[in-house]
Protein backbone atom coordinates (compact mmCIF):
# COMPACT_ATOMS: atom_id res chain seq x y z
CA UNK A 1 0.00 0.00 0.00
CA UNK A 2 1.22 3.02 -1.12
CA UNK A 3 2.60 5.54 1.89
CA UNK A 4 0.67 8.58 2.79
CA UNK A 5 1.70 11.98 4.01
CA UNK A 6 -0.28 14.30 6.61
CA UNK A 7 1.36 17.70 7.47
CA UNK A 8 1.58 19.92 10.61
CA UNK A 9 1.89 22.83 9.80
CA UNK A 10 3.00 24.62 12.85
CA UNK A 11 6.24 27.24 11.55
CA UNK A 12 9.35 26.53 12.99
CA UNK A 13 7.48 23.09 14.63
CA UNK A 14 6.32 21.74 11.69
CA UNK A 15 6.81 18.11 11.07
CA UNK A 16 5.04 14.80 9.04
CA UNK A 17 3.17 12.22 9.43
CA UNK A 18 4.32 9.13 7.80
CA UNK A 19 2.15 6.17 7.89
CA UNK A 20 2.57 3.09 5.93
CA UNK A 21 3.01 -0.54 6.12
CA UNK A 22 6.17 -2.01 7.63
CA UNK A 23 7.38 1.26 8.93
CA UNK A 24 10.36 0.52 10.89
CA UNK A 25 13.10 0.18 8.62
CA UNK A 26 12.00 3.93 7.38
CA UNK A 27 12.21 5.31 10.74
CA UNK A 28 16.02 3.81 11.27
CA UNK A 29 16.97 5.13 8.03
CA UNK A 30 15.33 8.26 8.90
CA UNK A 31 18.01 8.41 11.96
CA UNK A 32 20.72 7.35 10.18
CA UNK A 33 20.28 10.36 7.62
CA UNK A 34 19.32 13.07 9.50
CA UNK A 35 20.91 11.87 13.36
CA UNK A 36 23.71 9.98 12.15
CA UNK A 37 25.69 11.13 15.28
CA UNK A 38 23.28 11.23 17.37
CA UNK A 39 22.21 7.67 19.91
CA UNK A 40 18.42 6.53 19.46
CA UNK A 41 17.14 6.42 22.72
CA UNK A 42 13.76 4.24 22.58
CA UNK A 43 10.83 4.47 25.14
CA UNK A 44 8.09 1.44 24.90
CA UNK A 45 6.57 -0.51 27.03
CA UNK A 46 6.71 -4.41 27.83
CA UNK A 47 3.66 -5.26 25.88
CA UNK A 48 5.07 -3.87 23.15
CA UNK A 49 8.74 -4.73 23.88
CA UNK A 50 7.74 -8.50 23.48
CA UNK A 51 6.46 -7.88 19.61
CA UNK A 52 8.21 -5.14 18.51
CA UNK A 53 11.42 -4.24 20.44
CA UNK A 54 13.91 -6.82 18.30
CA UNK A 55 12.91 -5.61 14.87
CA UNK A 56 12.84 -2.24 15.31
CA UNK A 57 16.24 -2.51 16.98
CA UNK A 58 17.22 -4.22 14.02
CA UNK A 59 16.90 -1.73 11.54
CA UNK A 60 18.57 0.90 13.94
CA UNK A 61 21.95 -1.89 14.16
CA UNK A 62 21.58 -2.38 9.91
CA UNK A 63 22.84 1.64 9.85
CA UNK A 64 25.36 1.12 12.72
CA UNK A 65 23.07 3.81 15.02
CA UNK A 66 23.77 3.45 18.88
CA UNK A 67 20.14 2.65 20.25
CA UNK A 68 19.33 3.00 24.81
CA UNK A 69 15.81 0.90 24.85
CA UNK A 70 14.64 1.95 28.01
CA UNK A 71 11.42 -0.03 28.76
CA UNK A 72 8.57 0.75 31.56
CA UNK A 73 5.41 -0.88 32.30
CA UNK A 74 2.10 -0.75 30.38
CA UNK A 75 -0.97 1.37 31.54
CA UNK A 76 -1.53 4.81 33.18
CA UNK A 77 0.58 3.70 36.14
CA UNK A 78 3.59 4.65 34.80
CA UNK A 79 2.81 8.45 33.66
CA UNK A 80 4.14 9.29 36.92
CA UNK A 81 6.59 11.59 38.19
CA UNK A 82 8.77 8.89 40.36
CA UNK A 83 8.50 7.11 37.78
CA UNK A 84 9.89 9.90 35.19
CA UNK A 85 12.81 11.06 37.91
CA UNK A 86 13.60 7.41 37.86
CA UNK A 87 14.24 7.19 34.10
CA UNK A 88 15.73 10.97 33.84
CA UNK A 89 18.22 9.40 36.19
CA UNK A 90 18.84 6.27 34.48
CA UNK A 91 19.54 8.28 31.06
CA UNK A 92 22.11 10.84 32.85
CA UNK A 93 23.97 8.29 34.20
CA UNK A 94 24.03 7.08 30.50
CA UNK A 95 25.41 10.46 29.35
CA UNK A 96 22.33 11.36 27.57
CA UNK A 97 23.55 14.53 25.38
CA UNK A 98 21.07 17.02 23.46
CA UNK A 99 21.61 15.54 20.30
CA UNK A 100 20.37 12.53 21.40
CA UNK A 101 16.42 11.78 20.18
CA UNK A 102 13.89 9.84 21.85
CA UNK A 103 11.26 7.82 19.83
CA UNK A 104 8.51 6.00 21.90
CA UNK A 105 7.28 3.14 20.31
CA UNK A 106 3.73 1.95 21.52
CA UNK A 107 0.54 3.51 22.82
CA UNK A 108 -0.88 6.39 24.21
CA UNK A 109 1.10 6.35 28.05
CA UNK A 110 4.20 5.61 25.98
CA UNK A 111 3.70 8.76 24.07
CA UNK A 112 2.58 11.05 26.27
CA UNK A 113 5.40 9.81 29.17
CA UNK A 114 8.11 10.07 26.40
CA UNK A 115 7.54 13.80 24.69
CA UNK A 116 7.27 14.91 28.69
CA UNK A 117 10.19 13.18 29.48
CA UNK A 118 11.87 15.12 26.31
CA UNK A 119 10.53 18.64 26.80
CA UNK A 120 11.72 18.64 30.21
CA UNK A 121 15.49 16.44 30.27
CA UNK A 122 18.40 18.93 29.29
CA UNK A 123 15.71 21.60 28.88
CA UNK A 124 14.45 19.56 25.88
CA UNK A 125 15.68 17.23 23.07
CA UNK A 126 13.86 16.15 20.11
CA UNK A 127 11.66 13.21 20.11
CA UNK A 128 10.03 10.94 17.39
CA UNK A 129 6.50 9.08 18.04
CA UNK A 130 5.90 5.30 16.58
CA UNK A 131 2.28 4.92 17.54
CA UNK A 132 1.22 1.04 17.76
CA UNK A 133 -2.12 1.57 18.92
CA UNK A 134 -5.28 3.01 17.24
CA UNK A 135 -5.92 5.42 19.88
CA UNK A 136 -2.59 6.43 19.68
CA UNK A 137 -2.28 6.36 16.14
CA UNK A 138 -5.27 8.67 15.64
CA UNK A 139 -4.98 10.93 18.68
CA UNK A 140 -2.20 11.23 21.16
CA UNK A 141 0.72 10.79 19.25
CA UNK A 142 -0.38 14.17 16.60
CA UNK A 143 -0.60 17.87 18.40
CA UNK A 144 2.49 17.90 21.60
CA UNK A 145 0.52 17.01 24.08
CA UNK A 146 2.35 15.69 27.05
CA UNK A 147 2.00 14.53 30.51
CA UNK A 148 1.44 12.32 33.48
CA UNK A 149 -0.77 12.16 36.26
CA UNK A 150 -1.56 12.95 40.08
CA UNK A 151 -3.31 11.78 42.70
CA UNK A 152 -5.87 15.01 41.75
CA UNK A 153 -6.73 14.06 38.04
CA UNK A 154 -5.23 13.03 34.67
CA UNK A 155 -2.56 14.84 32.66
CA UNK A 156 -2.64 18.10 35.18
CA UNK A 157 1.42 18.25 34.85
CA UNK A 158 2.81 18.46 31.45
CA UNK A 159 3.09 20.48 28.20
CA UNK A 160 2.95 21.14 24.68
CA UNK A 161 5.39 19.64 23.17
CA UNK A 162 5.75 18.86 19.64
CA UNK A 163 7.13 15.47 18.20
CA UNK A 164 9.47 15.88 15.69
CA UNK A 165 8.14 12.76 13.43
CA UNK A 166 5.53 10.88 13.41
CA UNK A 167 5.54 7.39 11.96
CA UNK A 168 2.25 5.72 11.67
CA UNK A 169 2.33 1.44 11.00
CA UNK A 170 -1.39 0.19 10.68
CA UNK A 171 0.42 -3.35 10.49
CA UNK A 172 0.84 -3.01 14.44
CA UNK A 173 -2.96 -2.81 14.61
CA UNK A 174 -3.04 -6.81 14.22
CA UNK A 175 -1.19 -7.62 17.39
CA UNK A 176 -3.48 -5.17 19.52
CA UNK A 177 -6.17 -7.26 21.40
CA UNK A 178 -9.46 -6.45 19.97
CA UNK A 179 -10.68 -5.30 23.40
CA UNK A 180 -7.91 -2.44 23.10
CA UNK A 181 -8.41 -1.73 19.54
CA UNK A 182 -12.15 -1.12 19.99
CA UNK A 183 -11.70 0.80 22.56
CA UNK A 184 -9.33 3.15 20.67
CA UNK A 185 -11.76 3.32 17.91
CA UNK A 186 -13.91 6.23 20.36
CA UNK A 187 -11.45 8.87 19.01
CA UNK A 188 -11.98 7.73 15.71
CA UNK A 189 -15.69 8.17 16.21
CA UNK A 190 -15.29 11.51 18.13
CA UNK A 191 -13.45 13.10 15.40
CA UNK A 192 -16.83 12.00 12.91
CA UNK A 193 -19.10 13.37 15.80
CA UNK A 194 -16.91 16.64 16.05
CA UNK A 195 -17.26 17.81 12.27
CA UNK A 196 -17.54 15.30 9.92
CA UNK A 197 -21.30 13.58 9.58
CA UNK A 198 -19.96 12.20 6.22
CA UNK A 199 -17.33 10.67 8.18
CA UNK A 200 -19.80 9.42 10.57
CA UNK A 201 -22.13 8.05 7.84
CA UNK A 202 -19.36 6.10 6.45
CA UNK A 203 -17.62 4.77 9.48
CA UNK A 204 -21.33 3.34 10.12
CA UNK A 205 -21.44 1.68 6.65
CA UNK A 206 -17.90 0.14 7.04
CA UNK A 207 -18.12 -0.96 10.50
CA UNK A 208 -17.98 -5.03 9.52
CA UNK A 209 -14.12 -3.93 8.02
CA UNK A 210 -13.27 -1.74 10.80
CA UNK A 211 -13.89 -4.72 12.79
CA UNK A 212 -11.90 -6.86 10.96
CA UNK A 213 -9.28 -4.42 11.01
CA UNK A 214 -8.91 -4.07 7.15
CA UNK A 215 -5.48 -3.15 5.92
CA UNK A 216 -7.18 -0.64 3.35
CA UNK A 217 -10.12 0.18 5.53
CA UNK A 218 -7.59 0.88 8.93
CA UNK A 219 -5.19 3.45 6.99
CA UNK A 220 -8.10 5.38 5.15
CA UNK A 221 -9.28 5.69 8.66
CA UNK A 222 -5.71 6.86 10.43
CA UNK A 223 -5.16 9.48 7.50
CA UNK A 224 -7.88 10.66 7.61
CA UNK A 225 -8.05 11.51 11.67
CA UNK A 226 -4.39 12.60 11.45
CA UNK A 227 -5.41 15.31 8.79
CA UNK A 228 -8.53 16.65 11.10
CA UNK A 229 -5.74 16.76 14.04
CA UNK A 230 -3.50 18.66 12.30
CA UNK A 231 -5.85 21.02 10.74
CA UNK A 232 -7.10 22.05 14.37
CA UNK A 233 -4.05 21.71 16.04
CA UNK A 234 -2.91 24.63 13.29
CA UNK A 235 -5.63 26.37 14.42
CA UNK A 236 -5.17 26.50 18.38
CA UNK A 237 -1.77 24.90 18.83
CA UNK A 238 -2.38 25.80 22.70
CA UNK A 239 -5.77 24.48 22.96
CA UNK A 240 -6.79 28.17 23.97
CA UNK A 241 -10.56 27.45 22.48
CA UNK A 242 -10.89 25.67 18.89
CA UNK A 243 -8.97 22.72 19.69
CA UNK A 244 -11.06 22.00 22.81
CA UNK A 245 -13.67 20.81 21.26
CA UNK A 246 -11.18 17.59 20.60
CA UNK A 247 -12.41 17.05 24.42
CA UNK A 248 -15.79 16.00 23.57
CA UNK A 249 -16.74 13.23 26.31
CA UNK A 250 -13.05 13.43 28.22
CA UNK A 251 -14.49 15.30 30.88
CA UNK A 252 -16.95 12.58 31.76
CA UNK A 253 -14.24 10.02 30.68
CA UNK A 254 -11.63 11.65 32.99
CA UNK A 255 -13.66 11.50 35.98
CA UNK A 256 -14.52 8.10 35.36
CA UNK A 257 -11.01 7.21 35.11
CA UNK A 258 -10.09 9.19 38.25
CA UNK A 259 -13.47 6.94 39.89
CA UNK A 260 -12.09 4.03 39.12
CA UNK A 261 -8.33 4.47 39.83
CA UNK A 262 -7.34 4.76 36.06
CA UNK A 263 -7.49 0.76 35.66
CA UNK A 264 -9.82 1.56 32.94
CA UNK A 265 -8.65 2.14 29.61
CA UNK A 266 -8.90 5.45 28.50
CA UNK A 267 -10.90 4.38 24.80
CA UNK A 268 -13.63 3.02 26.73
CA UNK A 269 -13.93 5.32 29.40
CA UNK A 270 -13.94 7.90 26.19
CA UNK A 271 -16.83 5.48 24.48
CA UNK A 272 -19.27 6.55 27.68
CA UNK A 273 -17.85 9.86 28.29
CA UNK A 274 -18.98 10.32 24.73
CA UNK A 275 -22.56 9.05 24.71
CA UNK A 276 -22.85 11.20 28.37
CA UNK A 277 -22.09 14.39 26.47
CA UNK A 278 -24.58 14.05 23.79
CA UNK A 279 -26.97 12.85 26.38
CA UNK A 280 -26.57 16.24 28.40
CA UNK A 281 -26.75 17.97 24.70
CA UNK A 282 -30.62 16.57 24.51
CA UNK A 283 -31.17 17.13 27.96
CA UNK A 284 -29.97 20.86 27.49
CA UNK A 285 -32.22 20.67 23.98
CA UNK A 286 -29.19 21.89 21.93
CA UNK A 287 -29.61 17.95 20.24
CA UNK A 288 -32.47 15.61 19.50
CA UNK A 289 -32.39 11.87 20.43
CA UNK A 290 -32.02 10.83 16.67
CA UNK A 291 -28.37 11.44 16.96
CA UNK A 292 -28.50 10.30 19.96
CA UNK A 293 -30.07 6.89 18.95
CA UNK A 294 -27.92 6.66 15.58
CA UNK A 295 -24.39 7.15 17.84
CA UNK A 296 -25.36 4.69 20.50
CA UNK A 297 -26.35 2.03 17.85
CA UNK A 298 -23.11 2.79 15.90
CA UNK A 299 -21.48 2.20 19.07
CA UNK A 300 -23.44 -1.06 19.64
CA UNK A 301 -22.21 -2.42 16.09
CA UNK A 302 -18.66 -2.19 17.34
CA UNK A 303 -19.64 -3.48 20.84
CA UNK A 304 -18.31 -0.66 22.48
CA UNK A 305 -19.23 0.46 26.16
CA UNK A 306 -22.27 2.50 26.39
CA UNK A 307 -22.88 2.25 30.04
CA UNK A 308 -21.01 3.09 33.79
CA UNK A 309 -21.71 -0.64 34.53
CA UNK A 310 -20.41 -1.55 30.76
CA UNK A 311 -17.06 -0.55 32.28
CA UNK A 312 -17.28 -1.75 35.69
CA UNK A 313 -20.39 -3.95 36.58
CA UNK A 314 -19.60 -4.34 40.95
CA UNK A 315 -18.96 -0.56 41.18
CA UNK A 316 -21.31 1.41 43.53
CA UNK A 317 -21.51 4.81 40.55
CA UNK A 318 -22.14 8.24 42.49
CA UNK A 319 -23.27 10.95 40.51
CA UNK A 320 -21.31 13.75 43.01
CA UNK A 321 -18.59 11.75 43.01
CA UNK A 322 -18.08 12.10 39.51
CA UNK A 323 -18.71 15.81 39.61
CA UNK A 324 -16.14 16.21 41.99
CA UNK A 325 -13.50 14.61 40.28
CA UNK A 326 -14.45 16.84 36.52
CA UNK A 327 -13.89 20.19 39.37
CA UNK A 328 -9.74 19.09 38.93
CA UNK A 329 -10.87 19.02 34.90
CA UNK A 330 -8.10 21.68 33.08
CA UNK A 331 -10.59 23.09 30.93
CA UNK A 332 -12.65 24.57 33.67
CA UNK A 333 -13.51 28.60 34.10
CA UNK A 334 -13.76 29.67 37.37
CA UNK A 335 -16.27 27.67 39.07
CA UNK A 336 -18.01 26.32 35.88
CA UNK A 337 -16.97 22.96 34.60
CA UNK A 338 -16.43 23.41 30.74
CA UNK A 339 -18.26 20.71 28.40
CA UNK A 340 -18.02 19.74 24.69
CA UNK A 341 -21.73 19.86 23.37
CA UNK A 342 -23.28 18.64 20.21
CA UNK A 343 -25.63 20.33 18.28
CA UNK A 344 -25.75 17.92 15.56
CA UNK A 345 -23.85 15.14 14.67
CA UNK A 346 -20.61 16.65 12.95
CA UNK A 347 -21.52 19.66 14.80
CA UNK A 348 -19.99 20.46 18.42
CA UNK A 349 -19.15 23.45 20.37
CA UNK A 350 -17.93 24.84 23.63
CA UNK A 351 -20.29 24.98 26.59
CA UNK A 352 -19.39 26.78 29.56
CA UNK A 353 -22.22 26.99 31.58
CA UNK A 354 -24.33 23.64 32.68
CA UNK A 355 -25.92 23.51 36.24
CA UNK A 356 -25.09 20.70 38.46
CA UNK A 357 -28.26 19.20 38.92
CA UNK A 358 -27.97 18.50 34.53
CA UNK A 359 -24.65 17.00 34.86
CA UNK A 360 -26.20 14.74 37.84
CA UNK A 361 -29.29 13.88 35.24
CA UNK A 362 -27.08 12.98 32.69
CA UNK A 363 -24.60 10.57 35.06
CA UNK A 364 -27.86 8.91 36.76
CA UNK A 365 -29.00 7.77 33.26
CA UNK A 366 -25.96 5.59 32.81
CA UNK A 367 -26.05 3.90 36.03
């Protein structure tokens, strides 16, 4: 399959996406031409260590590059500040230098642990993302966003930084459990809901491929989210106001996460946080339950989660609970927790003002 090419166009920050099939050999050769003298310092997890870790290395030894694989442990755990002093310490005693780059190879923690890690070691050295999941393929590893979490709520210390590559294999969708790639396949769905009802139409018409992850299928789909990132991420680098509305259903999903200790992947957490927002959107009558209907049943197709007890079935759900933990949310003005509405499907926008007692409405009907 032939490669495609997304831009960011961001000035001085500007970089490409890459995707295409068996990737790794391009990103070594990448390195070898542009950071021949420089060591290839790789970030991934042990999930994808055990798949991935010997060919990619591979490639990197074919060029003679020096390669540090520095591997942590899969899930949310590690985006953790002990856990990033632990591994800033590890690569000083290694003699790190600023020429040095950093590519994280895997999902959405390695991503976001490894561009903090790089914006903040030696006041900041370049870094390169190799996505391996969907939802990091589609979302986390496009637009410099960074960062790791505290006991108060998700992602409240980091910062923009830009990658300065991205290279995009849909081949490493196969080895993702289908659990996990569903679940990444909410951002896909959020970007249709955003501003794309076309999009939406024809995810809904292709869903039996989607779920068969079709080669074809899978990297029309990745392209196509990567160019809608990078479009809005030209707009509001910053997320200052336009790029917010790539939030729709996180600030549902990150309480949720926060509720249940983050053992929850993020996707699925996303899935309901999604459905929840376009509930409140008919509750606040800026949405009718058509869309409502024709998301939840999309969601249904792909056996995604469209329920609290979908995600947790034993878990004693508290609607003020929930509240509490979306008052830590980074989006919020003053007192007023800020949502992502829907006014019709491929049509969102930025609400600031929703009373309590419709957020509590909205929770109760997914107990």
């Amino acid at each position: 399959m032939a490669m495609k090419t997304v831009n960011v166009s961001l000035k001085e920050r500007s970089y490409k996406i890459i995707i295409k099939n068996n990737i790794f050999e391009d990103v070594a050769y990448y390195h070898f031409s542009k950071h021949k003298k420089s060591r290839a310092i790789i970030i991934t997890d042990k999930n994808v260590a055990k798949y991935y870790i010997k060919d990619f290395v591979s490639f990197f030894d074919k060029y003679k590059s020096e390669t540090l694989v520095v591997v942590i442990k899969p899930g949310e755990e590690s985006k953790d500040l002990l856990v990033i002093k632990k591994i800033i310490e590890k690569l000083l005693n290694s003699n790190i230098k600023r020429n040095d780059i950093i590519y994280a190879l895997g999902g959405g923690v390695v991503g976001d642990f490894s561009g903090f890690l790089a914006s903040i070691i030696l006041r900041g050295i370049k870094f390169i993302q190799v996505p391996t999941t969907l939802l990091s393929q589609v979302d986390s590893s496009v637009g410099g966003k960074t960062g790791v979490n505290t006991k108060t709520g998700k992602n409240l210390i980091g910062s923009f930084y830009q990658p300065s590559a991205v290279f995009i294999d849909p081949n490493t969708l196969r080895s993702l459990p289908q659990k996990e790639f569903i679940a990444g396949y909410s951002e896909v769905l959020k970007y249709s809901i955003i501003n794309d009802k076309k999009f939406f139409l024809w995810l809904d018409l292709n869903y039996k491929k989607i779920i068969s992850k079709n080669s074809k299928t899978m990297t029309e789909i990745i392209a196509n989210c990567c160019k809608k990132k990078a479009i809005i991420v030209k707009k509001d680098e910053k997320e200052l106001n336009y790029r917010m509305l790539l939030n729709l259903g996180h600030t549902f999903a990150h309480a949720i996460e926060k509720e249940l200790n983050y053992k929850v992947k993020h996707g699925e957490a996303v899935s309901v946080g999604l459905l929840m927002a376009i509930k409140l959107s008919v509750l606040l009558d800026k949405t009718n339950f058509i869309n409502f209907n024709l998301i939840k049943a999309h969601m249904k197709k792909l056996n995604l989660p469209t329920t609290l007890n979908c995600l947790k079935p034993n878990q004693k759900w508290n609607a003020k609970s929930l509240i509490r933990n979306m008052q830590s949310d980074k989006k919020r003005v003053d007192k007023n927790i800020k949502f992502i509405l829907l006014n019709d499907i491929g049509k969102a926008y930025i609400e600031n003002h929703v009373s309590n007692e419709k957020i509590q409405l909205t929770i109760k009907e997914f107990f």
